[in-house]
PDB file of N, CA and C in Angstrom:
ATOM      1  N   UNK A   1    -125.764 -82.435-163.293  1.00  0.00           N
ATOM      2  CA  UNK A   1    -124.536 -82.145-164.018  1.00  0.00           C
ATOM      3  C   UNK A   1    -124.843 -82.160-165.510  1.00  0.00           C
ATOM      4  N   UNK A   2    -124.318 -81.232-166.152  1.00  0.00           N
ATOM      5  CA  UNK A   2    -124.570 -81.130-167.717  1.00  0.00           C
ATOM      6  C   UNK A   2    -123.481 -81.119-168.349  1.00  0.00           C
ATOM      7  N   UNK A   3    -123.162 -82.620-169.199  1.00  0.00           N
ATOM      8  CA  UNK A   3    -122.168 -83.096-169.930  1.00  0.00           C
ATOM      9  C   UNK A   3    -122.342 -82.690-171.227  1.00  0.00           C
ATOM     10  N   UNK A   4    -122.888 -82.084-171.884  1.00  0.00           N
ATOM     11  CA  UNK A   4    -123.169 -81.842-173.278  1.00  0.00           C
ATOM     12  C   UNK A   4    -121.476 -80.835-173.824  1.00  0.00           C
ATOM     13  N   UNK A   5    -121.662 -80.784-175.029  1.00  0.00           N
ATOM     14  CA  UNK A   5    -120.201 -79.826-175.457  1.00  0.00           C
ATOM     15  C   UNK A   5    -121.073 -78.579-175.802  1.00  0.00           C
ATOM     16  N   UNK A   6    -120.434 -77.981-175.890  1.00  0.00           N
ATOM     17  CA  UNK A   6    -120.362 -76.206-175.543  1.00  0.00           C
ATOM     18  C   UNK A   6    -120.126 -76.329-177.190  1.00  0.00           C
ATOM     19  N   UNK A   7    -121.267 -75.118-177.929  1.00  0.00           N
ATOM     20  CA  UNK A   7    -120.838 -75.192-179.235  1.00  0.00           C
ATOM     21  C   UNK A   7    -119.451 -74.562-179.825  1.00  0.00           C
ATOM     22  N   UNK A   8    -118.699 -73.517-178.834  1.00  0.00           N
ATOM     23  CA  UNK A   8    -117.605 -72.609-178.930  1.00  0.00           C
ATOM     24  C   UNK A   8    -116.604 -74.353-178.966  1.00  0.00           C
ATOM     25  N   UNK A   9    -116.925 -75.078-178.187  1.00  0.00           N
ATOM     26  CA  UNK A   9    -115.678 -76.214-178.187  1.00  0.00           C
ATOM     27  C   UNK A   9    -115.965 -77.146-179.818  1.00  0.00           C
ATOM     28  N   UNK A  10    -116.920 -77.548-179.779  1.00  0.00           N
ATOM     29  CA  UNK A  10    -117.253 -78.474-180.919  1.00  0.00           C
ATOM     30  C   UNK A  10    -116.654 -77.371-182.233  1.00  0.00           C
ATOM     31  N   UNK A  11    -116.986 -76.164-182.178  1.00  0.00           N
ATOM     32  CA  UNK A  11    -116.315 -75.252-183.588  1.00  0.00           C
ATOM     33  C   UNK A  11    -114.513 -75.319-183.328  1.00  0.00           C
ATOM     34  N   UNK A  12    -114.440 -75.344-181.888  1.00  0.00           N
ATOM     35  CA  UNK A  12    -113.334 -74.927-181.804  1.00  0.00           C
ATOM     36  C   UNK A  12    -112.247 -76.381-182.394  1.00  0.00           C
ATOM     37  N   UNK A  13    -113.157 -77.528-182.716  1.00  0.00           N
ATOM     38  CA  UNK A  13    -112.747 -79.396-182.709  1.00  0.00           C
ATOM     39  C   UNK A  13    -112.452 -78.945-184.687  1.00  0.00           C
ATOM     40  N   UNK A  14    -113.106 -78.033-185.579  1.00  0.00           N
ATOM     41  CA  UNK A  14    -113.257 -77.768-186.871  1.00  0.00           C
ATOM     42  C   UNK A  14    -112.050 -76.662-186.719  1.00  0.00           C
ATOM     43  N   UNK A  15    -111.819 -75.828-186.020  1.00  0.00           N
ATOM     44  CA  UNK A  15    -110.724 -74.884-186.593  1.00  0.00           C
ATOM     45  C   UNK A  15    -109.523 -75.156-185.566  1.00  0.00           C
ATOM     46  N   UNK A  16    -109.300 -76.552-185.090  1.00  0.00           N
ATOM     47  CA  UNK A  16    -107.896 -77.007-183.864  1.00  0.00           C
ATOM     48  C   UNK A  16    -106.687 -76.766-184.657  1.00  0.00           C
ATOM     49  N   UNK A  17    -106.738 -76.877-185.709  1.00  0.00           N
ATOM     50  CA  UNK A  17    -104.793 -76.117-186.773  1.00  0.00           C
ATOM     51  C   UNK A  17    -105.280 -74.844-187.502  1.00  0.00           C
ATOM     52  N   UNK A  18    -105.951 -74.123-187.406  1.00  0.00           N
ATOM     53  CA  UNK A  18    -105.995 -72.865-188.378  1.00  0.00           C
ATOM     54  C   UNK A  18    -105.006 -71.715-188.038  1.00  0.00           C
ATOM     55  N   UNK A  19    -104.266 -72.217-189.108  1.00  0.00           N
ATOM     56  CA  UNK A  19    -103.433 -70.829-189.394  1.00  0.00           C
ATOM     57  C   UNK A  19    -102.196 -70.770-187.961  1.00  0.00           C
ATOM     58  N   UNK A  20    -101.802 -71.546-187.069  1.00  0.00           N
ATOM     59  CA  UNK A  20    -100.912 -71.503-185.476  1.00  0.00           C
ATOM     60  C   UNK A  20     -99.904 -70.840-186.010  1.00  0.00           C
ATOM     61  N   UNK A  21     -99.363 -72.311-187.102  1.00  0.00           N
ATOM     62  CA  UNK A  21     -98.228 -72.125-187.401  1.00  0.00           C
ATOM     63  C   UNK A  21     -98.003 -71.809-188.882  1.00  0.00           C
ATOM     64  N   UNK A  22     -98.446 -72.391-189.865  1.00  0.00           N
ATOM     65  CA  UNK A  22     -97.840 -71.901-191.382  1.00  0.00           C
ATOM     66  C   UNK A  22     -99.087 -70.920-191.570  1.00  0.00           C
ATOM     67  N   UNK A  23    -100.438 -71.105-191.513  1.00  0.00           N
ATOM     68  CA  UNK A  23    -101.090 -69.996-192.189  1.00  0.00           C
ATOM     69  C   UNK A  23    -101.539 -70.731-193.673  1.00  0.00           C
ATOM     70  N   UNK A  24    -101.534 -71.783-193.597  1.00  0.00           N
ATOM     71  CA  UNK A  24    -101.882 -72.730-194.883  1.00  0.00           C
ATOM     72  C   UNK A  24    -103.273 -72.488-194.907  1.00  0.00           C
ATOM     73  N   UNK A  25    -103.638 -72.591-196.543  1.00  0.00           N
ATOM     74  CA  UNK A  25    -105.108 -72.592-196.609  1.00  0.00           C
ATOM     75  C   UNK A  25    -105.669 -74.584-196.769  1.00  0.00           C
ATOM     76  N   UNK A  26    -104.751 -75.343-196.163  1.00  0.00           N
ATOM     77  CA  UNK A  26    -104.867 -76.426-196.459  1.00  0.00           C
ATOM     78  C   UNK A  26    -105.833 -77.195-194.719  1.00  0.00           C
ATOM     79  N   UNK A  27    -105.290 -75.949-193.750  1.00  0.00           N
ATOM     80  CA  UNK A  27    -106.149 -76.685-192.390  1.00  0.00           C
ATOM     81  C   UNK A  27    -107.143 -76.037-192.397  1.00  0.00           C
ATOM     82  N   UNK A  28    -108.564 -76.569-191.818  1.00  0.00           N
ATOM     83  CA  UNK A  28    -109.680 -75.824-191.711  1.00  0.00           C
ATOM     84  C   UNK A  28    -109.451 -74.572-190.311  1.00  0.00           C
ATOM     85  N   UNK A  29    -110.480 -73.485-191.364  1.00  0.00           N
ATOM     86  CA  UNK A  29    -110.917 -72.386-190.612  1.00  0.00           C
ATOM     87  C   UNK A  29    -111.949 -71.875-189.769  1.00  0.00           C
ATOM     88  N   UNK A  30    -111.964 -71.498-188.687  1.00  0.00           N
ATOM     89  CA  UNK A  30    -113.291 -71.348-187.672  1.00  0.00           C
ATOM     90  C   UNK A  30    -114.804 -70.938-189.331  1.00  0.00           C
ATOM     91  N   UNK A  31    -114.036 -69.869-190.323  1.00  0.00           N
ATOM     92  CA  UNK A  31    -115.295 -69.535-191.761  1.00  0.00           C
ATOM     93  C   UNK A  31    -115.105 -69.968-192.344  1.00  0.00           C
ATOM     94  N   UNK A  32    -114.221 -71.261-193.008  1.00  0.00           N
ATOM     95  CA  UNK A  32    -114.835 -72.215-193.960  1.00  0.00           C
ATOM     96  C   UNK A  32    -115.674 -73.612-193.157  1.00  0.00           C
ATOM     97  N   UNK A  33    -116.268 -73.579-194.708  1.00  0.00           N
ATOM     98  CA  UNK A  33    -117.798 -74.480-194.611  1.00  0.00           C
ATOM     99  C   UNK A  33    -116.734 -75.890-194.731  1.00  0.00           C
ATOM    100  N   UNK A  34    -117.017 -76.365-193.955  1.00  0.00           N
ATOM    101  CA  UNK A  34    -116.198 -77.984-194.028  1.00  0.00           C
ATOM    102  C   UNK A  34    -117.753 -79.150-194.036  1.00  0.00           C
ATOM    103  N   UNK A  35    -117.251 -80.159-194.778  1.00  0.00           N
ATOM    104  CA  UNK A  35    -118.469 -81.365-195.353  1.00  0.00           C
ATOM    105  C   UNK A  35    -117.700 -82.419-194.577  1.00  0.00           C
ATOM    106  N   UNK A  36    -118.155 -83.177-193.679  1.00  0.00           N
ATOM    107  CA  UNK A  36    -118.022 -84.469-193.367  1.00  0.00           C
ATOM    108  C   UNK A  36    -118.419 -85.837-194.694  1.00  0.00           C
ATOM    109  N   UNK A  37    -116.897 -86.282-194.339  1.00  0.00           N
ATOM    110  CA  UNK A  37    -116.626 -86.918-195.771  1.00  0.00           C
ATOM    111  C   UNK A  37    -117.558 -88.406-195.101  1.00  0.00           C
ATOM    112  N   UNK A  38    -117.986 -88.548-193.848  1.00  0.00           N
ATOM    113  CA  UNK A  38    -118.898 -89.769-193.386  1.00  0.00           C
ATOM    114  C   UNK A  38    -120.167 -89.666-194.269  1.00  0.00           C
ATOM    115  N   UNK A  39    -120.955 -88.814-193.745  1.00  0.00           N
ATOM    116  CA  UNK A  39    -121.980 -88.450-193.995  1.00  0.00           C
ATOM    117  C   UNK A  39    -122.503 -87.660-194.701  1.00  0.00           C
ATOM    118  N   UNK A  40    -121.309 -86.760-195.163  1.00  0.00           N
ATOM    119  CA  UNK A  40    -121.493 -85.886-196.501  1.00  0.00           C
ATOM    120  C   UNK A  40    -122.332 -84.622-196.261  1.00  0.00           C
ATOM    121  N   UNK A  41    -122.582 -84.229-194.828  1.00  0.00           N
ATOM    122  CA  UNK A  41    -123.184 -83.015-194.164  1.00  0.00           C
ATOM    123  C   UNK A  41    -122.047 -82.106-193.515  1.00  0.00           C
ATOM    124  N   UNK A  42    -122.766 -80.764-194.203  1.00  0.00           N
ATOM    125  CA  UNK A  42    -121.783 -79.793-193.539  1.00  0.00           C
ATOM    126  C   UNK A  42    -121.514 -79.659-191.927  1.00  0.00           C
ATOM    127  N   UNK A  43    -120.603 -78.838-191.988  1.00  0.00           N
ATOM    128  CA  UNK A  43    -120.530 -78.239-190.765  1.00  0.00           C
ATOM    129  C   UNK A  43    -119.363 -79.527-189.362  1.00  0.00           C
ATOM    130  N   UNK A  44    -118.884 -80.255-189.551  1.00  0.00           N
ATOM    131  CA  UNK A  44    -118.222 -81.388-188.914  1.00  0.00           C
ATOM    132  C   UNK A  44    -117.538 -81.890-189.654  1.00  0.00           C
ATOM    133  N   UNK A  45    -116.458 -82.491-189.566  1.00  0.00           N
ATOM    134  CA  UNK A  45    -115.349 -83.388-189.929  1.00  0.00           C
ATOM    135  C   UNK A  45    -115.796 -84.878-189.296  1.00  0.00           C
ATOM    136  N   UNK A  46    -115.412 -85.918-190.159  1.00  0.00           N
ATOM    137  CA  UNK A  46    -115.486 -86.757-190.336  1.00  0.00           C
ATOM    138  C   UNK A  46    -115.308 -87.647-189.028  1.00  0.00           C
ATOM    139  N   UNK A  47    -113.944 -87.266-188.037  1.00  0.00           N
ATOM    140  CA  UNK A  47    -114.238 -87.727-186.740  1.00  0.00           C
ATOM    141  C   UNK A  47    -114.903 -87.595-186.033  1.00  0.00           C
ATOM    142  N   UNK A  48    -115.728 -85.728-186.042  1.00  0.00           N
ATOM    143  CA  UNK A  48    -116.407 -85.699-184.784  1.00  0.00           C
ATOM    144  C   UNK A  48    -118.159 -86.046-185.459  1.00  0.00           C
ATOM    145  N   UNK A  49    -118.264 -87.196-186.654  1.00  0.00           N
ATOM    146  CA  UNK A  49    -119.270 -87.047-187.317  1.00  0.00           C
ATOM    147  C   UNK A  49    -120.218 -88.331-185.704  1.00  0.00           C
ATOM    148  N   UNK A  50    -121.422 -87.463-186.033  1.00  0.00           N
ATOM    149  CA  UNK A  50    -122.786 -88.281-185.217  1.00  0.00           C
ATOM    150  C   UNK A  50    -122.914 -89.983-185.427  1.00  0.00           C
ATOM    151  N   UNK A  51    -122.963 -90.009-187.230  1.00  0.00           N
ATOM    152  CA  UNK A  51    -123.490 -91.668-187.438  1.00  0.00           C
ATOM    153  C   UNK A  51    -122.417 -92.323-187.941  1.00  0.00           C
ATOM    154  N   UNK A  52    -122.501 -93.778-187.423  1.00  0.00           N
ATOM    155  CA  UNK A  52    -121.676 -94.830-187.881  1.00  0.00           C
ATOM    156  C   UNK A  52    -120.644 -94.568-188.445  1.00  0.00           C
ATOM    157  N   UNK A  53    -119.798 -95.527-188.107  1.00  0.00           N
ATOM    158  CA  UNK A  53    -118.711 -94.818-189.664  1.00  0.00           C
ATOM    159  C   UNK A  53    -118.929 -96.249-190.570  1.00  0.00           C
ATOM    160  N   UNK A  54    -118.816 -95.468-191.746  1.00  0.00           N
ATOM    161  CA  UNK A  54    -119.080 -96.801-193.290  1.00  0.00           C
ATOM    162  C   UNK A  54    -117.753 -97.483-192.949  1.00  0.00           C
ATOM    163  N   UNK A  55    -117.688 -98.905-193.472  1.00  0.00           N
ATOM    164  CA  UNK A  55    -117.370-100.194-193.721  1.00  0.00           C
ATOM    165  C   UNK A  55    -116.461 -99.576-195.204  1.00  0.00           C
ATOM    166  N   UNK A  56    -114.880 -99.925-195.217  1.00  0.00           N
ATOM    167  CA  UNK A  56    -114.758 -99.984-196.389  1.00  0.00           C
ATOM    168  C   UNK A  56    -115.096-100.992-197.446  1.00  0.00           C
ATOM    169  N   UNK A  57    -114.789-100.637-198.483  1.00  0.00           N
ATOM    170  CA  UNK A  57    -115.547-101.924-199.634  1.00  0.00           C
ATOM    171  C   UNK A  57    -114.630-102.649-199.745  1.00  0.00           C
ATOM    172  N   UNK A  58    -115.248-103.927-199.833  1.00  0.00           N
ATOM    173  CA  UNK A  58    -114.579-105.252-200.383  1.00  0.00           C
ATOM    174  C   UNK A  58    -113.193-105.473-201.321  1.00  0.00           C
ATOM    175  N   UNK A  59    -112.040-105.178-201.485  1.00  0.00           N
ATOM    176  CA  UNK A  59    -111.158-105.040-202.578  1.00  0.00           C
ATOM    177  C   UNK A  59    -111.013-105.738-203.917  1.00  0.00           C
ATOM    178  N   UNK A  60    -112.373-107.447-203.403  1.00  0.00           N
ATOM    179  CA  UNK A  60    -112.255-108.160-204.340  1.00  0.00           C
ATOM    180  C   UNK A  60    -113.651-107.730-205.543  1.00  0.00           C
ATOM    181  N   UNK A  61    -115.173-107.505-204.317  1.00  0.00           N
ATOM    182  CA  UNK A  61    -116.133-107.185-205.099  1.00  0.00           C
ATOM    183  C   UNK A  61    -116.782-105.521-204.572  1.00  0.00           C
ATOM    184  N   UNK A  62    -116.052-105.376-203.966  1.00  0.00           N
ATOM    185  CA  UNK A  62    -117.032-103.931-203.618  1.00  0.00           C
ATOM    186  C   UNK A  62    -117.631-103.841-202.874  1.00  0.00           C
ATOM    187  N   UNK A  63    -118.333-104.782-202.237  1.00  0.00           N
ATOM    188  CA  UNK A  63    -119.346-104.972-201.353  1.00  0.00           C
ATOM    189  C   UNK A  63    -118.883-104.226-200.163  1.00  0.00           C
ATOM    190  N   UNK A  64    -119.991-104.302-199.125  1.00  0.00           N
ATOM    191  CA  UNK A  64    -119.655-103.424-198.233  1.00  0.00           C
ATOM    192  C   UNK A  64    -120.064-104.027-196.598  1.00  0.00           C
ATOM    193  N   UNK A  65    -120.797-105.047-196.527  1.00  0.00           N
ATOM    194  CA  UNK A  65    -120.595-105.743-195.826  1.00  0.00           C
ATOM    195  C   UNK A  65    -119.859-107.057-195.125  1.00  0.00           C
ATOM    196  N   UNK A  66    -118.427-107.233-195.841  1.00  0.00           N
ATOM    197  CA  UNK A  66    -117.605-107.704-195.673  1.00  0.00           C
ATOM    198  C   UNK A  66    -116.344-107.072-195.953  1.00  0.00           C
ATOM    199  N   UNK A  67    -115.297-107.608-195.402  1.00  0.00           N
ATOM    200  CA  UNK A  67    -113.822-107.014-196.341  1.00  0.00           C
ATOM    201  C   UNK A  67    -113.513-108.842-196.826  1.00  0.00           C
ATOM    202  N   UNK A  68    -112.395-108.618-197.650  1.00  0.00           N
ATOM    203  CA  UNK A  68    -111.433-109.487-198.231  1.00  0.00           C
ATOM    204  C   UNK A  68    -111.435-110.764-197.632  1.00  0.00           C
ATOM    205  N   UNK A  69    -111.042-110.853-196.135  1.00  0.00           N
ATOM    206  CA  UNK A  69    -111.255-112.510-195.802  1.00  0.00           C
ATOM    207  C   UNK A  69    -112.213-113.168-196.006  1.00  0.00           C
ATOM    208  N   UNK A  70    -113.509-112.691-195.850  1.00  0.00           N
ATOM    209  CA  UNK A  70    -114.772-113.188-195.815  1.00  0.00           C
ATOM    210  C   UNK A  70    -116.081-113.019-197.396  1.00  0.00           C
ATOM    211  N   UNK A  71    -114.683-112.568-198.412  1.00  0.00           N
ATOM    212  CA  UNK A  71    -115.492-112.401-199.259  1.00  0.00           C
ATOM    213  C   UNK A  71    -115.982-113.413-200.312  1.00  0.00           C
ATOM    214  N   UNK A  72    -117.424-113.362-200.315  1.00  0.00           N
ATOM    215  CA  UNK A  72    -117.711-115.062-201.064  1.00  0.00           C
ATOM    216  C   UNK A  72    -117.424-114.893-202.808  1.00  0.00           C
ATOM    217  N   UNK A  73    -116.967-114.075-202.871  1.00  0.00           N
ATOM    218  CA  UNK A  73    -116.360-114.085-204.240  1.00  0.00           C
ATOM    219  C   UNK A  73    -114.865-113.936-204.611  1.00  0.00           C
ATOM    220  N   UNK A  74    -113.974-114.550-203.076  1.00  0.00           N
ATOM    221  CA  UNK A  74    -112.701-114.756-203.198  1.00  0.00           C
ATOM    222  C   UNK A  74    -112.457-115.877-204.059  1.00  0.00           C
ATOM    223  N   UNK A  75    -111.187-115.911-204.509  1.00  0.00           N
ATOM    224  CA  UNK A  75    -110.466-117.038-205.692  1.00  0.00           C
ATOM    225  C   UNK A  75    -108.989-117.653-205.053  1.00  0.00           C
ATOM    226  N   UNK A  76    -108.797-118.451-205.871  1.00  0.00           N
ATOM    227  CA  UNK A  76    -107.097-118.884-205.269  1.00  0.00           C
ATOM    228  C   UNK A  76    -106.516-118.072-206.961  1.00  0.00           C
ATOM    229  N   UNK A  77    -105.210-117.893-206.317  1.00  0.00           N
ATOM    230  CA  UNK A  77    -104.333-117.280-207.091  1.00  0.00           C
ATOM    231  C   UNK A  77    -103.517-118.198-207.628  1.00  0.00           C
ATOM    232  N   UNK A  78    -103.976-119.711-207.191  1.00  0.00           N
ATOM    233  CA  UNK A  78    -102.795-120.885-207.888  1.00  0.00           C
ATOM    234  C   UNK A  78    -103.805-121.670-209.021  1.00  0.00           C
ATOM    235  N   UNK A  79    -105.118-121.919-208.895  1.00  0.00           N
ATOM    236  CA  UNK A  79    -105.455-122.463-209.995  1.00  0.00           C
ATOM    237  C   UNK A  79    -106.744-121.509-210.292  1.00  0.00           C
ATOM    238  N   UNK A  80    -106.816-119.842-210.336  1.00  0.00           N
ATOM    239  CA  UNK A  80    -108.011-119.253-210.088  1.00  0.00           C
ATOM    240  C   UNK A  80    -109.681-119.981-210.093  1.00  0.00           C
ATOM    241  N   UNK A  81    -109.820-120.555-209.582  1.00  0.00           N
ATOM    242  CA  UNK A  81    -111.029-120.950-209.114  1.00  0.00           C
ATOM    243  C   UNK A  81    -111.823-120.864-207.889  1.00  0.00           C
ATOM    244  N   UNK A  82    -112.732-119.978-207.933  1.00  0.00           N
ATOM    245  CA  UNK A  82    -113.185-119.231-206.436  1.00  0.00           C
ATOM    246  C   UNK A  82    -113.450-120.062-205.405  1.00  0.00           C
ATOM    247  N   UNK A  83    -113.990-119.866-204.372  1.00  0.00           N
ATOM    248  CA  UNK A  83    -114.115-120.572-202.913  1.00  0.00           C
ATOM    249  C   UNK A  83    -113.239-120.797-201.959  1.00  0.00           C
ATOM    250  N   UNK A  84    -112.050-121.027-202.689  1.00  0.00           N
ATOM    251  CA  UNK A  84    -110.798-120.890-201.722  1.00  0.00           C
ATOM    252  C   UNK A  84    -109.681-120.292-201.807  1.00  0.00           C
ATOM    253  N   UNK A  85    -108.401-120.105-201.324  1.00  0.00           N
ATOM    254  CA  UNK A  85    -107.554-119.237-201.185  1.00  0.00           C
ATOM    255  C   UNK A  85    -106.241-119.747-201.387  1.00  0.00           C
ATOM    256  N   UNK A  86    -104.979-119.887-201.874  1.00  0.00           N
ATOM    257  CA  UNK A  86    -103.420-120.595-202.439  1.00  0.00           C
ATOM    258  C   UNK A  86    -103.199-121.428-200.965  1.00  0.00           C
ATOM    259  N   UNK A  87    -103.518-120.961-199.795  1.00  0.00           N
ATOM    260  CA  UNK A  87    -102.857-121.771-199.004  1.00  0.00           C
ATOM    261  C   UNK A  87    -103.988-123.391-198.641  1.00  0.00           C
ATOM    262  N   UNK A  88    -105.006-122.700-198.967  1.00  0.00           N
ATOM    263  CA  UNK A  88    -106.206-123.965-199.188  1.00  0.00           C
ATOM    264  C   UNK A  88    -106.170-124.865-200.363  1.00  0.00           C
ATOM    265  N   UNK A  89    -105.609-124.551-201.383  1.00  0.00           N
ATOM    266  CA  UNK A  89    -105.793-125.020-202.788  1.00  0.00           C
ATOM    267  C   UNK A  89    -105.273-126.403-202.635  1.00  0.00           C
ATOM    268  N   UNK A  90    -105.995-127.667-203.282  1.00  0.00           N
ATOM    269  CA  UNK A  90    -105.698-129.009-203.703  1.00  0.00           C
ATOM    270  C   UNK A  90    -104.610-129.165-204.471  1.00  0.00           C
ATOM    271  N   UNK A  91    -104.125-128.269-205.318  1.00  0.00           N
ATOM    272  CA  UNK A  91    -103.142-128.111-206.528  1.00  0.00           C
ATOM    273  C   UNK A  91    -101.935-128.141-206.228  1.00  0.00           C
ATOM    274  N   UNK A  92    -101.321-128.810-206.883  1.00  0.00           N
ATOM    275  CA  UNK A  92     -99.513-127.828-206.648  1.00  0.00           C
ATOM    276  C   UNK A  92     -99.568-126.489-207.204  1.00  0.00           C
ATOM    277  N   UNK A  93     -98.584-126.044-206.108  1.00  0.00           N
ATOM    278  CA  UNK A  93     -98.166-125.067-206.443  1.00  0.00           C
ATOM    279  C   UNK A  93     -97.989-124.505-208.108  1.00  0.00           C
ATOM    280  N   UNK A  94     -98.471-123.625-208.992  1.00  0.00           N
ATOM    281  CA  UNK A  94     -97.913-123.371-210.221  1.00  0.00           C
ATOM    282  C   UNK A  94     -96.735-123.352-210.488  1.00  0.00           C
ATOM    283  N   UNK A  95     -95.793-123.120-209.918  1.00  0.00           N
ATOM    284  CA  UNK A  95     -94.654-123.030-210.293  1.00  0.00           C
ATOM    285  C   UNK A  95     -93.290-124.132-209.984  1.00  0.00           C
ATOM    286  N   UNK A  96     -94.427-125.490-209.168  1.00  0.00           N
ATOM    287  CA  UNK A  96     -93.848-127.043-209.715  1.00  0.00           C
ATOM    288  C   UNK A  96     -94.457-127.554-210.790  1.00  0.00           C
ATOM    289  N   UNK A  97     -95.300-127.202-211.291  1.00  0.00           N
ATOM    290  CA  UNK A  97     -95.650-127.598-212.557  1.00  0.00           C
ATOM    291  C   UNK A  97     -95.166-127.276-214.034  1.00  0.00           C
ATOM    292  N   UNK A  98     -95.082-128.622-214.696  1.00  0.00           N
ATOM    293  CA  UNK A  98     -94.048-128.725-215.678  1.00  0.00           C
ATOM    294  C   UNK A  98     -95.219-128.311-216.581  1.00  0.00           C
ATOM    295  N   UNK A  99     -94.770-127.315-217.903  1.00  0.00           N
ATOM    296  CA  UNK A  99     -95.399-127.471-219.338  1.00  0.00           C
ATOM    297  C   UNK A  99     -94.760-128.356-219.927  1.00  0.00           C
ATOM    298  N   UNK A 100     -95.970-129.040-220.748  1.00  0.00           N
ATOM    299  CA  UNK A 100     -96.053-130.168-221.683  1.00  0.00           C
ATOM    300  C   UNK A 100     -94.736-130.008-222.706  1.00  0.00           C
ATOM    301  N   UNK A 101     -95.051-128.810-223.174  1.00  0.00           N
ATOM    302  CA  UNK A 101     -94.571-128.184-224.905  1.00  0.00           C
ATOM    303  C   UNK A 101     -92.601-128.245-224.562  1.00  0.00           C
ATOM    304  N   UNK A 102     -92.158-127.412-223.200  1.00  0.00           N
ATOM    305  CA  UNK A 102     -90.814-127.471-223.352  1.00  0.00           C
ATOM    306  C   UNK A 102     -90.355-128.070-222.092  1.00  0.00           C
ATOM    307  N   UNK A 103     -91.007-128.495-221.058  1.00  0.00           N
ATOM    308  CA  UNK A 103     -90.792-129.346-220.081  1.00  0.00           C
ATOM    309  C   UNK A 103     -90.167-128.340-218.809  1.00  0.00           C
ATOM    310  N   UNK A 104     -90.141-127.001-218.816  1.00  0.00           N
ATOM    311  CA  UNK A 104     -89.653-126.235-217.970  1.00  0.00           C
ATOM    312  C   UNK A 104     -91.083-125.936-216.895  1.00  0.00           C
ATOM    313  N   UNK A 105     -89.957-125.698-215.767  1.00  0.00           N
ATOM    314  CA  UNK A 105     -91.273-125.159-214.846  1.00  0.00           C
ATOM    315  C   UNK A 105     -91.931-123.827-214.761  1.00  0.00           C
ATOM    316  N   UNK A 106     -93.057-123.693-213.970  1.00  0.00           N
ATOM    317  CA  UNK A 106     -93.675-122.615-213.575  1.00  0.00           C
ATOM    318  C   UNK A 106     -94.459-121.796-215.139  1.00  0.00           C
ATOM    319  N   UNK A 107     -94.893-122.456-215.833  1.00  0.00           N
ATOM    320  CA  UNK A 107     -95.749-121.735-217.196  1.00  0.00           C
ATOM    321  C   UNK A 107     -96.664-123.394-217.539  1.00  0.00           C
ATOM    322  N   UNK A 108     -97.408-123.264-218.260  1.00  0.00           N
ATOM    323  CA  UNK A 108     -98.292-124.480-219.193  1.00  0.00           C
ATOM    324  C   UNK A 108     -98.387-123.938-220.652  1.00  0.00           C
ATOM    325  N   UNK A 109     -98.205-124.968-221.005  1.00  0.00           N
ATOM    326  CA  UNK A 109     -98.613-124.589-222.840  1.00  0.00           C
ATOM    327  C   UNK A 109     -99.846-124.140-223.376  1.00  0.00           C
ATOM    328  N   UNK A 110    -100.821-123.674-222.444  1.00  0.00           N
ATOM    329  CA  UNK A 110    -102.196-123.508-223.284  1.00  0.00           C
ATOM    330  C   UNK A 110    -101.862-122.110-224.268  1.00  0.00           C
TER     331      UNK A 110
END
């Protein structure tokens, strides 16, 4: 038995909306050259791409072998000091904390 795809189907996976219904030059065409935004090689779209799909980057550093939970250059947002996260933090909350200067909450006088 021969499971392989038929190249008429795999072209046909690059031009599946051309032109049915509006005729937009916005869906791909059986003759435009389409670049897989994976791998950055013509001829395939990005789903039916061969290798891996990339890891998005980190939101805090970029990196690309982690996302956001696991990133070792996360911070807390209550006393910014990295390693841990507001619900981990030793601190009160910022915004029970009194400034010195007018005694109101949620600011400090520095």
């Amino acid at each position: 038995v021969n499971w392989s795809i038929s190249h008429k189907d795999l072209e046909a996976q690059i031009s599946n909306y051309a032109g049915v219904r509006h005729g937009s030059t916005r869906y791909y065409r059986a003759d435009k050259n389409v670049t897989c935004r994976n791998c950055h090689r013509p001829g395939h779209l990005s789903k039916n791409c061969p290798t891996p799909k990339k890891l998005p980057p980190c939101c805090l550093c970029a990196g690309r072998d982690h996302l956001q939970h696991s990133c070792p250059a996360r911070f807390c947002l209550n006393c910014c000091l990295p390693g841990h996260y507001f619900r981990e933090c030793l601190e009160r909350a910022y915004w029970n904390k009194h400034c010195n200067r007018c005694d109101m909450k949620g600011h400090y006088a520095d």
